[in-house]
N, C-alpha and C. Protein backbone atom coordinates (compact mmCIF):
# COMPACT_ATOMS: atom_id res chain seq x y z
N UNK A 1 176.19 36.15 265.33
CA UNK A 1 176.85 35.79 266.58
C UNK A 1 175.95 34.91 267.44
N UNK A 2 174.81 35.29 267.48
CA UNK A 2 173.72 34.60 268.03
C UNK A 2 173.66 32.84 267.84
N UNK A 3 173.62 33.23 266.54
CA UNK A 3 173.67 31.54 265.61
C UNK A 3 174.77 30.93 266.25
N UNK A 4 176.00 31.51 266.03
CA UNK A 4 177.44 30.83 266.34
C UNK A 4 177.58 30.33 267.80
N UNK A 5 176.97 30.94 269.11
CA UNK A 5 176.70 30.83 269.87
C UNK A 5 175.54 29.39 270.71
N UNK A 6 174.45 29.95 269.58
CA UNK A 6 173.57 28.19 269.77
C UNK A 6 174.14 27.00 269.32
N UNK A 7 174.90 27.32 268.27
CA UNK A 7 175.50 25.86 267.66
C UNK A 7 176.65 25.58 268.68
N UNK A 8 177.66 26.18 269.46
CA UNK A 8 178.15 26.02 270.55
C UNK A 8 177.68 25.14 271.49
N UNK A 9 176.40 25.58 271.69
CA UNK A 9 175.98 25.27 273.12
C UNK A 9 174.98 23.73 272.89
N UNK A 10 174.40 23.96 271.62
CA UNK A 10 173.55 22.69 271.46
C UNK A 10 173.96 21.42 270.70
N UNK A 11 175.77 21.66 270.48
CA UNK A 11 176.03 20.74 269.93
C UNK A 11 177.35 20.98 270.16
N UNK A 12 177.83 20.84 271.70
CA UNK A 12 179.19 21.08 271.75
C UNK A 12 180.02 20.33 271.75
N UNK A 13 180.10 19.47 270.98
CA UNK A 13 180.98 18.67 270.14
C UNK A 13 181.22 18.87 268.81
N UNK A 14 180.63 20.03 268.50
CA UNK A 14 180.62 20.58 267.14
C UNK A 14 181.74 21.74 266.94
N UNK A 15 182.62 21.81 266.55
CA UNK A 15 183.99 23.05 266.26
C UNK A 15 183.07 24.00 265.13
N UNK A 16 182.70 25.00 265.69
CA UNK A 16 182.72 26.29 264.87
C UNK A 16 183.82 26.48 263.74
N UNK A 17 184.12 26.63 262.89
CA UNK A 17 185.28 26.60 262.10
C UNK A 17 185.30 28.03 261.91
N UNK A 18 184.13 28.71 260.95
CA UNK A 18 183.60 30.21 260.53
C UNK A 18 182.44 30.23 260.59
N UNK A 19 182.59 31.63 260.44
CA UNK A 19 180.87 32.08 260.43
C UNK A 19 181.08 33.45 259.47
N UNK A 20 180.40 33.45 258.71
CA UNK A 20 180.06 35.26 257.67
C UNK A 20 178.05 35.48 257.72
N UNK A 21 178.34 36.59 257.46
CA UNK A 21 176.51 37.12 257.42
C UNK A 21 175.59 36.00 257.34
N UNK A 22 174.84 35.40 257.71
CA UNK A 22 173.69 34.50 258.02
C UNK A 22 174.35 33.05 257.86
N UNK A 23 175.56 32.60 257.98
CA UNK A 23 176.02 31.35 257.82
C UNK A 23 176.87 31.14 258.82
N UNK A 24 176.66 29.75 259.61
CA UNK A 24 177.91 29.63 260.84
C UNK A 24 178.28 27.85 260.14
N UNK A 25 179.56 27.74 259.95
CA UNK A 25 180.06 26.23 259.83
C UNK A 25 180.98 25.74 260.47
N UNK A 26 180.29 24.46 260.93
CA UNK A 26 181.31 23.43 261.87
C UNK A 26 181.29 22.18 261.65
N UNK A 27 182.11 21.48 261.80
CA UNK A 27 182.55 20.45 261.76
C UNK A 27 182.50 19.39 262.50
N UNK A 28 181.53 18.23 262.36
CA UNK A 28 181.54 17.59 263.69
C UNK A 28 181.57 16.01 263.47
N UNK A 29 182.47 15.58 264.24
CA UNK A 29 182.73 13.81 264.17
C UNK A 29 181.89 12.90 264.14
N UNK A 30 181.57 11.79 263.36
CA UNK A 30 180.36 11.40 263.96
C UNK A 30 181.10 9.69 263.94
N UNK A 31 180.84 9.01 264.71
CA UNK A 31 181.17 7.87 264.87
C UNK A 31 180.51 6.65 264.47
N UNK A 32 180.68 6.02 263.46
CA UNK A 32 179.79 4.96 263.13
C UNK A 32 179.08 5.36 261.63
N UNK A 33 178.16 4.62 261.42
CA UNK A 33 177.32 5.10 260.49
C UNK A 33 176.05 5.71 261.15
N UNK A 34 175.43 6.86 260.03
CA UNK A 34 174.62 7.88 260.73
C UNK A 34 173.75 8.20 259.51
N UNK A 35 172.10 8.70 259.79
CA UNK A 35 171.39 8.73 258.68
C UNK A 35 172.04 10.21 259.06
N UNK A 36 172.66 10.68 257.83
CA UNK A 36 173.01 12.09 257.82
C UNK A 36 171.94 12.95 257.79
N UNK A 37 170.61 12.41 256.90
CA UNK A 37 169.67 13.60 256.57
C UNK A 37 168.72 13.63 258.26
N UNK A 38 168.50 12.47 258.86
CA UNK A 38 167.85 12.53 259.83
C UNK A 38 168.93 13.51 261.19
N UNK A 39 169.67 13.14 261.77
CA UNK A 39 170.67 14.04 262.08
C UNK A 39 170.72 15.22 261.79
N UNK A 40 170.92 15.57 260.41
CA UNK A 40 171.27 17.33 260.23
C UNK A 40 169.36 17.75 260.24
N UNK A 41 168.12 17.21 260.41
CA UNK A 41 166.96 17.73 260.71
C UNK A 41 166.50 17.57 262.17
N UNK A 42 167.19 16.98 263.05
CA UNK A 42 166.87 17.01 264.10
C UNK A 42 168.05 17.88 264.78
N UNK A 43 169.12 18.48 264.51
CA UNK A 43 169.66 19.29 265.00
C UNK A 43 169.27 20.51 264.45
N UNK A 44 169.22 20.71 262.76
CA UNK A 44 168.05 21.68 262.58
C UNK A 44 167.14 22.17 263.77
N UNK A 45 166.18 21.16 263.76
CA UNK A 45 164.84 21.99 264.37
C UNK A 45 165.98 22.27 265.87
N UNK A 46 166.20 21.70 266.42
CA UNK A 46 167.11 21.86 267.97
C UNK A 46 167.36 23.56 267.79
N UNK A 47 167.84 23.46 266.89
CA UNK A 47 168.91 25.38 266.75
C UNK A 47 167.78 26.12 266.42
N UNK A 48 166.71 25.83 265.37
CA UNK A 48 165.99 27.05 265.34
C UNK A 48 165.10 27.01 266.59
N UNK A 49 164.45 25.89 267.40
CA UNK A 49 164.21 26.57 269.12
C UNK A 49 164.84 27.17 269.79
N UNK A 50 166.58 27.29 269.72
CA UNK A 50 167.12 27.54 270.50
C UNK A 50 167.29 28.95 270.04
N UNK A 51 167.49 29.46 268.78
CA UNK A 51 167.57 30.74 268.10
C UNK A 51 166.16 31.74 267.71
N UNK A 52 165.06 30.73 268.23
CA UNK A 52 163.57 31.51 267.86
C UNK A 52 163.51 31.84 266.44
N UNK A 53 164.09 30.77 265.24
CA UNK A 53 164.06 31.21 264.17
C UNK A 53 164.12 29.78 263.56
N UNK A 54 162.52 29.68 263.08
CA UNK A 54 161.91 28.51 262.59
C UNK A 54 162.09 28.47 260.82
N UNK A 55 162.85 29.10 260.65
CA UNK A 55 162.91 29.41 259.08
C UNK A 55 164.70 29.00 258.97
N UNK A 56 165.44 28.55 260.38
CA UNK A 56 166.76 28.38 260.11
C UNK A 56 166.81 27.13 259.34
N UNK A 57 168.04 27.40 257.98
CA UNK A 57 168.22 26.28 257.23
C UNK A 57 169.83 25.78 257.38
N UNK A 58 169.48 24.43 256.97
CA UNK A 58 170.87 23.84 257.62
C UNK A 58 171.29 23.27 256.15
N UNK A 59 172.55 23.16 255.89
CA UNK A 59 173.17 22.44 254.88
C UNK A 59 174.51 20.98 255.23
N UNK A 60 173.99 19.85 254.06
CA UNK A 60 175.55 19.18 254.72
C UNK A 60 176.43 18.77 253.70
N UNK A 61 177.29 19.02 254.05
CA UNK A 61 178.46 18.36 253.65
C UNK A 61 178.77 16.96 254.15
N UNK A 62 179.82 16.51 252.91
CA UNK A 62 180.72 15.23 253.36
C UNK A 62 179.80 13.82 253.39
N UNK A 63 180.30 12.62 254.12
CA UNK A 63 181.45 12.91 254.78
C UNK A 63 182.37 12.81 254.28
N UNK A 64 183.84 13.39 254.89
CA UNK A 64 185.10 13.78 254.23
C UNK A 64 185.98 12.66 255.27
N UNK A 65 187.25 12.85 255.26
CA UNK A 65 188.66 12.42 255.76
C UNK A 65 189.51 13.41 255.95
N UNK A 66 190.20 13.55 256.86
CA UNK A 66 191.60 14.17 256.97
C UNK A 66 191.06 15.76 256.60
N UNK A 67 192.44 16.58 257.14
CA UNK A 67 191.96 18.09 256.77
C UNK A 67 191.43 18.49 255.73
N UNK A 68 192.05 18.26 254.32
CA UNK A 68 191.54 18.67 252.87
C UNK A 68 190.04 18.20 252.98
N UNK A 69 189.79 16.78 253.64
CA UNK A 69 187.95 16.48 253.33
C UNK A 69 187.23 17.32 254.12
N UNK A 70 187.81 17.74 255.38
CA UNK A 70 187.28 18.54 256.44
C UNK A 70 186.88 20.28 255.57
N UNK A 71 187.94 20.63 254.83
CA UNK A 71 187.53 21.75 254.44
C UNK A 71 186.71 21.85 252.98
N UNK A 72 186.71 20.71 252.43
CA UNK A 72 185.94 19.91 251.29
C UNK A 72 184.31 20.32 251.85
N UNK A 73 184.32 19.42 252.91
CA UNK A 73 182.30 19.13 253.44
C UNK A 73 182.32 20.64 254.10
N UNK A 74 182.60 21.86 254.50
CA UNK A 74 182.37 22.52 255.16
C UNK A 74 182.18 23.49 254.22
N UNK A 75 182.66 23.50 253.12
CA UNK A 75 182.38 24.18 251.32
C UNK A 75 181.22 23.72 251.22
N UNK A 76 180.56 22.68 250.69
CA UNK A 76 180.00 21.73 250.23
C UNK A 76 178.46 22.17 251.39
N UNK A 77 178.75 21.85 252.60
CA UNK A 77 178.10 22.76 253.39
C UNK A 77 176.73 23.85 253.12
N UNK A 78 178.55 25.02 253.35
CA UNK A 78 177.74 26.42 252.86
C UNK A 78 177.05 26.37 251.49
N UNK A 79 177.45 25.64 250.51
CA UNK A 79 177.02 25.89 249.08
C UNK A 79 175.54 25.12 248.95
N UNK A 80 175.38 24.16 249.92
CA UNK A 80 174.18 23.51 249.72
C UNK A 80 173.48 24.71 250.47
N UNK A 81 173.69 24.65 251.67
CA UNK A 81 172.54 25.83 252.35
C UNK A 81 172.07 27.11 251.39
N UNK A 82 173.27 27.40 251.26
CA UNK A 82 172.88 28.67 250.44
C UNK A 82 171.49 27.93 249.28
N UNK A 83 172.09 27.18 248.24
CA UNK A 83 171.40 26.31 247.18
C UNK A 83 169.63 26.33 247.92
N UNK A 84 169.85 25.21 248.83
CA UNK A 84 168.88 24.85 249.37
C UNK A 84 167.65 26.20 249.81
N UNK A 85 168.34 27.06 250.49
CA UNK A 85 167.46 28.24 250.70
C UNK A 85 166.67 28.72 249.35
N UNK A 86 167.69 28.79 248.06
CA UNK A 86 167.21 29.37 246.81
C UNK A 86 165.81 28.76 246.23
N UNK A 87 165.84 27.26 246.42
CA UNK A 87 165.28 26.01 245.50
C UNK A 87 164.42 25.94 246.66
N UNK A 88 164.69 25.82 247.98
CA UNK A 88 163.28 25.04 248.21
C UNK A 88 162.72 26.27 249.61
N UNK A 89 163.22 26.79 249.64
CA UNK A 89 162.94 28.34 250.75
C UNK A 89 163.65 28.04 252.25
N UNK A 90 162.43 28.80 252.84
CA UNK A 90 163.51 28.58 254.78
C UNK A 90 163.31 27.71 255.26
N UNK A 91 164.28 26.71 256.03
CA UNK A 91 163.54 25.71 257.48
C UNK A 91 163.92 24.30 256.91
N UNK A 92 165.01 24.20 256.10
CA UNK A 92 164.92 22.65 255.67
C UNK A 92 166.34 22.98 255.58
N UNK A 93 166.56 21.21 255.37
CA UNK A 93 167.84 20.84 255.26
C UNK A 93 168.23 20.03 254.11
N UNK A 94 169.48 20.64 253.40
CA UNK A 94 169.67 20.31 252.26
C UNK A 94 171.08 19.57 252.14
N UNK A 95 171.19 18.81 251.51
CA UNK A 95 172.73 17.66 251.68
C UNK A 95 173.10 18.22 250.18
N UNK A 96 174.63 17.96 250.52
CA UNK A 96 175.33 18.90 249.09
C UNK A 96 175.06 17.66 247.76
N UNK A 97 174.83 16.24 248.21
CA UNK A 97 173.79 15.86 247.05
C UNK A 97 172.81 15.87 246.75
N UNK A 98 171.59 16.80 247.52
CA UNK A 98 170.44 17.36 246.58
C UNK A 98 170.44 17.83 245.38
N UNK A 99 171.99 18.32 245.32
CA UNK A 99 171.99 19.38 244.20
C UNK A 99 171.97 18.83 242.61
N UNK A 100 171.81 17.79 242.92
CA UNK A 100 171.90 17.27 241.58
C UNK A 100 172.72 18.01 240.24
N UNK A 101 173.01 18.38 239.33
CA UNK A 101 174.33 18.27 238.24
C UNK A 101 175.01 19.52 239.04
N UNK A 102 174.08 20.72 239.78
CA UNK A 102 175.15 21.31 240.44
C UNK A 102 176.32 21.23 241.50
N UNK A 103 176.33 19.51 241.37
CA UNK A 103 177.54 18.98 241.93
C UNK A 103 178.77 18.76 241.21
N UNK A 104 178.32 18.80 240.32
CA UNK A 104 179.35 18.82 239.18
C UNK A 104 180.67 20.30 239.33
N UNK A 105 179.99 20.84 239.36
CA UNK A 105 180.78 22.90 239.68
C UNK A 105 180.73 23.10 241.06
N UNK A 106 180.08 22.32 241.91
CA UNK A 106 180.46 23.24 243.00
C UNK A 106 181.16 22.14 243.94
N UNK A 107 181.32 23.00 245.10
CA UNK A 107 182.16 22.03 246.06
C UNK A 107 183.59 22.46 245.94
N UNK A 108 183.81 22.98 245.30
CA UNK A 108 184.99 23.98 245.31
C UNK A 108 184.85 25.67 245.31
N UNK A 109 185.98 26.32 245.26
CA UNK A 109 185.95 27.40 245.82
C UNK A 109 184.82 28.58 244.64
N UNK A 110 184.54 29.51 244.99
CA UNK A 110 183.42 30.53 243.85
C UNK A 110 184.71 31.02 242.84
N UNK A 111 185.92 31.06 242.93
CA UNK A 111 186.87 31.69 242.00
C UNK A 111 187.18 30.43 241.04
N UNK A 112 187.39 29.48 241.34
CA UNK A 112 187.63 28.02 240.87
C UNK A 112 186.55 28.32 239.64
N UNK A 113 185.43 27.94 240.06
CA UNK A 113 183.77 28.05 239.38
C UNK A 113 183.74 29.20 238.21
N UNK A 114 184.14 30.51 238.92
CA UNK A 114 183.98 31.42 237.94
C UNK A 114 185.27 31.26 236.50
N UNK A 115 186.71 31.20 237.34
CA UNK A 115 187.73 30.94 236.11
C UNK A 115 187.34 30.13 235.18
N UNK A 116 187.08 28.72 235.63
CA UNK A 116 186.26 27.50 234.87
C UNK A 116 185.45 28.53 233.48
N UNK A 117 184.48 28.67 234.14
CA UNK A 117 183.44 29.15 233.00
C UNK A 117 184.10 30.55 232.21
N UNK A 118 184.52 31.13 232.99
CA UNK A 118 184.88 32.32 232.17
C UNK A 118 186.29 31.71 230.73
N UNK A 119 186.92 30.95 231.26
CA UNK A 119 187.84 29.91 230.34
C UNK A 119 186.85 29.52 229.07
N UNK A 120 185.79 28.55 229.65
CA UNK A 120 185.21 27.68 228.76
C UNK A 120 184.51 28.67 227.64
N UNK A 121 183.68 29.59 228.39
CA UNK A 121 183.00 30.54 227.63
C UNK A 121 183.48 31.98 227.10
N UNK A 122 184.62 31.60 227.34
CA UNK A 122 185.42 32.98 226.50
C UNK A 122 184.60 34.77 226.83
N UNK A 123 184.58 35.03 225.27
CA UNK A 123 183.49 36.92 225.74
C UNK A 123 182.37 36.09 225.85
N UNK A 124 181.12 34.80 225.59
CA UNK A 124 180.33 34.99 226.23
C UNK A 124 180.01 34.69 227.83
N UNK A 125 181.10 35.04 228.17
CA UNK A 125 181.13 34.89 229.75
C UNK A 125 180.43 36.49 230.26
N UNK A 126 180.45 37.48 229.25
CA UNK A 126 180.06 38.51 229.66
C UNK A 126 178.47 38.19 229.21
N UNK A 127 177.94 37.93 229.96
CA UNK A 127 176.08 37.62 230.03
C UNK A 127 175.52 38.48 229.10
N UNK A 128 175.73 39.87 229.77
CA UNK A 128 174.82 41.16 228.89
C UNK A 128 175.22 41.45 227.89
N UNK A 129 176.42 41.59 227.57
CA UNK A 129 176.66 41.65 226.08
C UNK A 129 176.34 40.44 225.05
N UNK A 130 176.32 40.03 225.38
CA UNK A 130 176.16 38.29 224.19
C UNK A 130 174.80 37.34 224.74
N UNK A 131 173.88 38.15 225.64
CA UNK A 131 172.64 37.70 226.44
C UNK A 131 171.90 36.53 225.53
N UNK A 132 172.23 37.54 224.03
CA UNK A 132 170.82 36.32 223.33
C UNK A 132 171.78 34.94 222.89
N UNK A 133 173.32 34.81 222.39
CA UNK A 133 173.89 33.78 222.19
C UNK A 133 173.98 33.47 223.39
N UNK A 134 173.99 33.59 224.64
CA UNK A 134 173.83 32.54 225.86
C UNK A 134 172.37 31.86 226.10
N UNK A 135 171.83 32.64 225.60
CA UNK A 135 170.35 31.86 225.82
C UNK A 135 170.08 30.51 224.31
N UNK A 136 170.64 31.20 223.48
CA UNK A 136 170.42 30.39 222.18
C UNK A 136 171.46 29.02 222.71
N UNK A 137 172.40 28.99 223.07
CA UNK A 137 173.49 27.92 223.66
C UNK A 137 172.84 27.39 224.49
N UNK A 138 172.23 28.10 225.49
CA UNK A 138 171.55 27.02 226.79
C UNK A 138 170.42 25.87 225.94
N UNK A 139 169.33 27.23 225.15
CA UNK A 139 168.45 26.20 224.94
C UNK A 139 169.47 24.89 223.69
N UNK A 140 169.93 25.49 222.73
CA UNK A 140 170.81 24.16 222.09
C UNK A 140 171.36 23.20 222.90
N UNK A 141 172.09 23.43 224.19
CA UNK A 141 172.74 22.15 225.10
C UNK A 141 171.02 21.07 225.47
N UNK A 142 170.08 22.10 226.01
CA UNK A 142 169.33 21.52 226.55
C UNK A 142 168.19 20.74 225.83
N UNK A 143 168.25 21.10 224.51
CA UNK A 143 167.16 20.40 223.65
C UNK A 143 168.13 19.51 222.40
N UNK A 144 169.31 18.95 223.14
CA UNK A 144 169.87 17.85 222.68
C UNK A 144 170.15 18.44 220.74
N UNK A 145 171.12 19.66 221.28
CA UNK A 145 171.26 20.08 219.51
C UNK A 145 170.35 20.16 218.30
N UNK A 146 169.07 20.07 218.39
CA UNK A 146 168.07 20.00 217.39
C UNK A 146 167.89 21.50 217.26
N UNK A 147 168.31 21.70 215.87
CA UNK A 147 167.77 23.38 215.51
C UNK A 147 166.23 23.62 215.63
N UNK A 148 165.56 22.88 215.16
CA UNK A 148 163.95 23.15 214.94
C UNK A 148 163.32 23.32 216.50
N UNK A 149 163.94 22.26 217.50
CA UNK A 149 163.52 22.93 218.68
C UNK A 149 164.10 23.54 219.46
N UNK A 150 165.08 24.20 219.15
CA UNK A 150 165.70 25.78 219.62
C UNK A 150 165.40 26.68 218.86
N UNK A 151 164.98 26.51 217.62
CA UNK A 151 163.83 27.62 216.86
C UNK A 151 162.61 28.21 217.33
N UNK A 152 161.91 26.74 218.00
CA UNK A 152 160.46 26.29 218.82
C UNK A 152 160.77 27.25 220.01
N UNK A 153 161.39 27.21 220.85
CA UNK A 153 161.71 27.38 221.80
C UNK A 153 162.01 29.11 221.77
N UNK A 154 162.63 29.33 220.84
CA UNK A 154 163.24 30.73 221.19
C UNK A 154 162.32 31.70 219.90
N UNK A 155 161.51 31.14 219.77
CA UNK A 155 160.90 31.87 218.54
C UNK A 155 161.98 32.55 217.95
N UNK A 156 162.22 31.72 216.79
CA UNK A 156 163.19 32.16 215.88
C UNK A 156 163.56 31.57 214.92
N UNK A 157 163.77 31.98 213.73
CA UNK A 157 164.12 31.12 212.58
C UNK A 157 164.92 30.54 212.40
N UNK A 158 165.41 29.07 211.82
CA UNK A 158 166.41 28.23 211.73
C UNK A 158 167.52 29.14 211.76
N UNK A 159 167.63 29.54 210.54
CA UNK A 159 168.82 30.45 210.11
C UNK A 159 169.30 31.49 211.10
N UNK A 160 168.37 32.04 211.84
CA UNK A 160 168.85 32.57 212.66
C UNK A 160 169.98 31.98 213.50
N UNK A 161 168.90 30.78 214.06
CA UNK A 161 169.77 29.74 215.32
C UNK A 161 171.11 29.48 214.50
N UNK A 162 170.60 29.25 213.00
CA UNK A 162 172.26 28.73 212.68
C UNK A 162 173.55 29.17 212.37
N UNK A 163 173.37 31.03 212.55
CA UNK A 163 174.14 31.90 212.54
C UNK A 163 174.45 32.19 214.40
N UNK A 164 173.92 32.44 214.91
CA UNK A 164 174.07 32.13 216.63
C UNK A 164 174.84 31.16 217.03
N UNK A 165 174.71 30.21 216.13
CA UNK A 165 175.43 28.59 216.37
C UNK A 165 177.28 28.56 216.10
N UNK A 166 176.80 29.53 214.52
CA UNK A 166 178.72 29.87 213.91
C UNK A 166 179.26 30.84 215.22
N UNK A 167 178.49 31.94 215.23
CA UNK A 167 178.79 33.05 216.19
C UNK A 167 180.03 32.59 217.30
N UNK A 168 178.63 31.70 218.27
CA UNK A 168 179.31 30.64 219.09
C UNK A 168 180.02 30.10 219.55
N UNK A 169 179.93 29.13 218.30
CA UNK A 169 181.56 28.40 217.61
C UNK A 169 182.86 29.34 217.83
N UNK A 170 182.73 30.19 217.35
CA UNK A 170 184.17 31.05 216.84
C UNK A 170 184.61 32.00 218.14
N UNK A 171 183.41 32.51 218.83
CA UNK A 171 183.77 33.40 219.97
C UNK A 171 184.35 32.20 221.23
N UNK A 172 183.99 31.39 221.42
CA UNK A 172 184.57 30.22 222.43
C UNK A 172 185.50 29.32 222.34
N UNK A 173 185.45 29.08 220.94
CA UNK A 173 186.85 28.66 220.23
C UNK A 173 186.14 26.80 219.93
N UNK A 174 184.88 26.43 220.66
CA UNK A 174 184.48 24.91 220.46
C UNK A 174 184.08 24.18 219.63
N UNK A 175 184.33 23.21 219.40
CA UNK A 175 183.39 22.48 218.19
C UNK A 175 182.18 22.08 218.56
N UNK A 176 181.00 22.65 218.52
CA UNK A 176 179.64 22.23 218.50
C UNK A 176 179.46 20.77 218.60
N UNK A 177 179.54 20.38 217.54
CA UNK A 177 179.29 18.65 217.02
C UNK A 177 180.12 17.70 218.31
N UNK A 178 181.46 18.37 218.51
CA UNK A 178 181.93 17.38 219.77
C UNK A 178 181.15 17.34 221.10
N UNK A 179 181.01 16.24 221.70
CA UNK A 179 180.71 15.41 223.16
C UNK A 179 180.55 16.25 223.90
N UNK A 180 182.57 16.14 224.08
CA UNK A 180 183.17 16.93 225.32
C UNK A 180 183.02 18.52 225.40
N UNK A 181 183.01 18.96 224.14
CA UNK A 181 182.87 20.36 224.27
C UNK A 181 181.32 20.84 224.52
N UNK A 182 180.40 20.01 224.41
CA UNK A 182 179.13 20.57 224.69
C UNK A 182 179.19 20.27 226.10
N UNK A 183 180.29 19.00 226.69
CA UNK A 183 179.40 19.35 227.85
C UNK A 183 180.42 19.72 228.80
N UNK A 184 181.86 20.78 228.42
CA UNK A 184 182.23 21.61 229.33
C UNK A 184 181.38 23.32 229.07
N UNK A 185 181.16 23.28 228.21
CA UNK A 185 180.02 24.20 227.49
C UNK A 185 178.55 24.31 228.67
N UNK A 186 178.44 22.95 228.91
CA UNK A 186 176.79 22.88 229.72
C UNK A 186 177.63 23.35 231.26
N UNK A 187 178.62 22.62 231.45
CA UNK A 187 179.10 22.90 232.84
C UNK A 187 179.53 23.93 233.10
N UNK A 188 180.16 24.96 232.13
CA UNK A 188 180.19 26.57 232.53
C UNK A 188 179.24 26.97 232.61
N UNK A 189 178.22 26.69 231.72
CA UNK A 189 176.62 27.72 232.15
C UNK A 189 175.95 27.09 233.38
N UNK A 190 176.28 26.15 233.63
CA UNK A 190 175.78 25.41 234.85
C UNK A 190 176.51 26.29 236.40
N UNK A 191 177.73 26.27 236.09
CA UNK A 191 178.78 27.27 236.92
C UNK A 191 178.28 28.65 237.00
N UNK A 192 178.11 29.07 235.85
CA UNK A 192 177.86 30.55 236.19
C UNK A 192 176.12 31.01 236.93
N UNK A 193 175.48 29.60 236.45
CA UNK A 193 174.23 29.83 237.09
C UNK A 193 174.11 29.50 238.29
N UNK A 194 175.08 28.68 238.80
CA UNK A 194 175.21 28.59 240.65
C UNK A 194 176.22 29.86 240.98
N UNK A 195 176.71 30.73 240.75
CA UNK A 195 177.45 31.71 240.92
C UNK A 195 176.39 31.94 241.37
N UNK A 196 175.49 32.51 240.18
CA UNK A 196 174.32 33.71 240.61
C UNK A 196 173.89 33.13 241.80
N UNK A 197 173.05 32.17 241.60
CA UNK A 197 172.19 31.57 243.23
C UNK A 197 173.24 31.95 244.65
N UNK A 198 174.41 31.47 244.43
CA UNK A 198 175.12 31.84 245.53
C UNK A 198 175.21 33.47 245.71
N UNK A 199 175.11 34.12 244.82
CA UNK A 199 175.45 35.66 244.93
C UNK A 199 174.26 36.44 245.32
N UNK A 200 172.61 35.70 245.14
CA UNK A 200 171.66 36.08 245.41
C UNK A 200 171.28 35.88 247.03
């Protein structure tokens, strides 16, 4: 309430939209062109003097258009702050393109994100049960399909990886060898790993 209150007062041209447990978001016009990152750090530091809390982190969105963009950057927003707190700690300000490929999954709603992946990744959407074929999949997306260095990597024998690989295949329903399927494959594990950050 405190928070919701300073952003009121030190930027009252700013519409409160919501606020939940340690996050307040608003929306505010800006006219012209504007260094966004310089802006959202000098209103930064402004709020944490005004709140005695030098560790407050700010996130931005947009910019957007019309209502749908309005509730677009105010997502985009919260998801960077949150992000930003995870990756780089308290007191900074993070633009929802810091996030680099986790722009790809987010910016829309956490149910959006989760259906997505839970779709793409079928039962290994359940983490703990199928823990070691999600890890054997990450490192395969990420070491560009080479068995020998997802062997390297996961200490483990070819054959192993290449039974993990059929496993895979058949529980998600994808073709390995295709493009597109590795990389809605990378973008659910990418999804479910900004879940967590946001849930942490």
């Amino acid at each position: 309430m405190r928070l919701r209150v300073s952003v009121a007062e030190v930027v009252p041209d700013a519409r409160v939209v919501r606020s939940r447990t340690g996050i307040v978001a608003a929306l505010r016009e800006l006219a012209g062109s504007v260094d966004a990152r310089a802006h959202a750090d000098a209103l930064r530091s402004r709020l944490a003097r005004a709140t005695g809390d030098e560790g407050l982190s700010a996130g931005v969105g947009g910019p957007k258009r019309g209502t749908t963009g309005a509730h677009l950057a105010l997502l985009q927003a919260e998801q960077a702050v949150v992000f930003g707190r995870a990756l780089s700690g308290d007191g900074v300000v993070t633009m929802f393109e810091d996030l680099g490929p986790y722009q790809f999954v987010l910016g829309r709603p956490e149910s959006d994100i989760r259906e997505f992946a839970d779709r793409i990744l079928g039962p290994l959407a359940d983490g703990e049960q199928h823990a070691d074929l999600v890890r054997t999949l990450d490192a395969y997306l990420r070491l560009h399909g080479s068995l020998n260095a997802v062997a390297r990597d996961l200490y483990l024998h070819r054959n192993t990886v290449r039974q993990r690989l059929r496993r895979i295949a058949k529980l998600t329903g994808a073709d390995l060898k295709n493009a597109d399927s590795r990389l809605a494959l990378q973008l659910a594990l990418l999804g479910r790993s900004a879940l967590e950050r946001l849930a942490s």
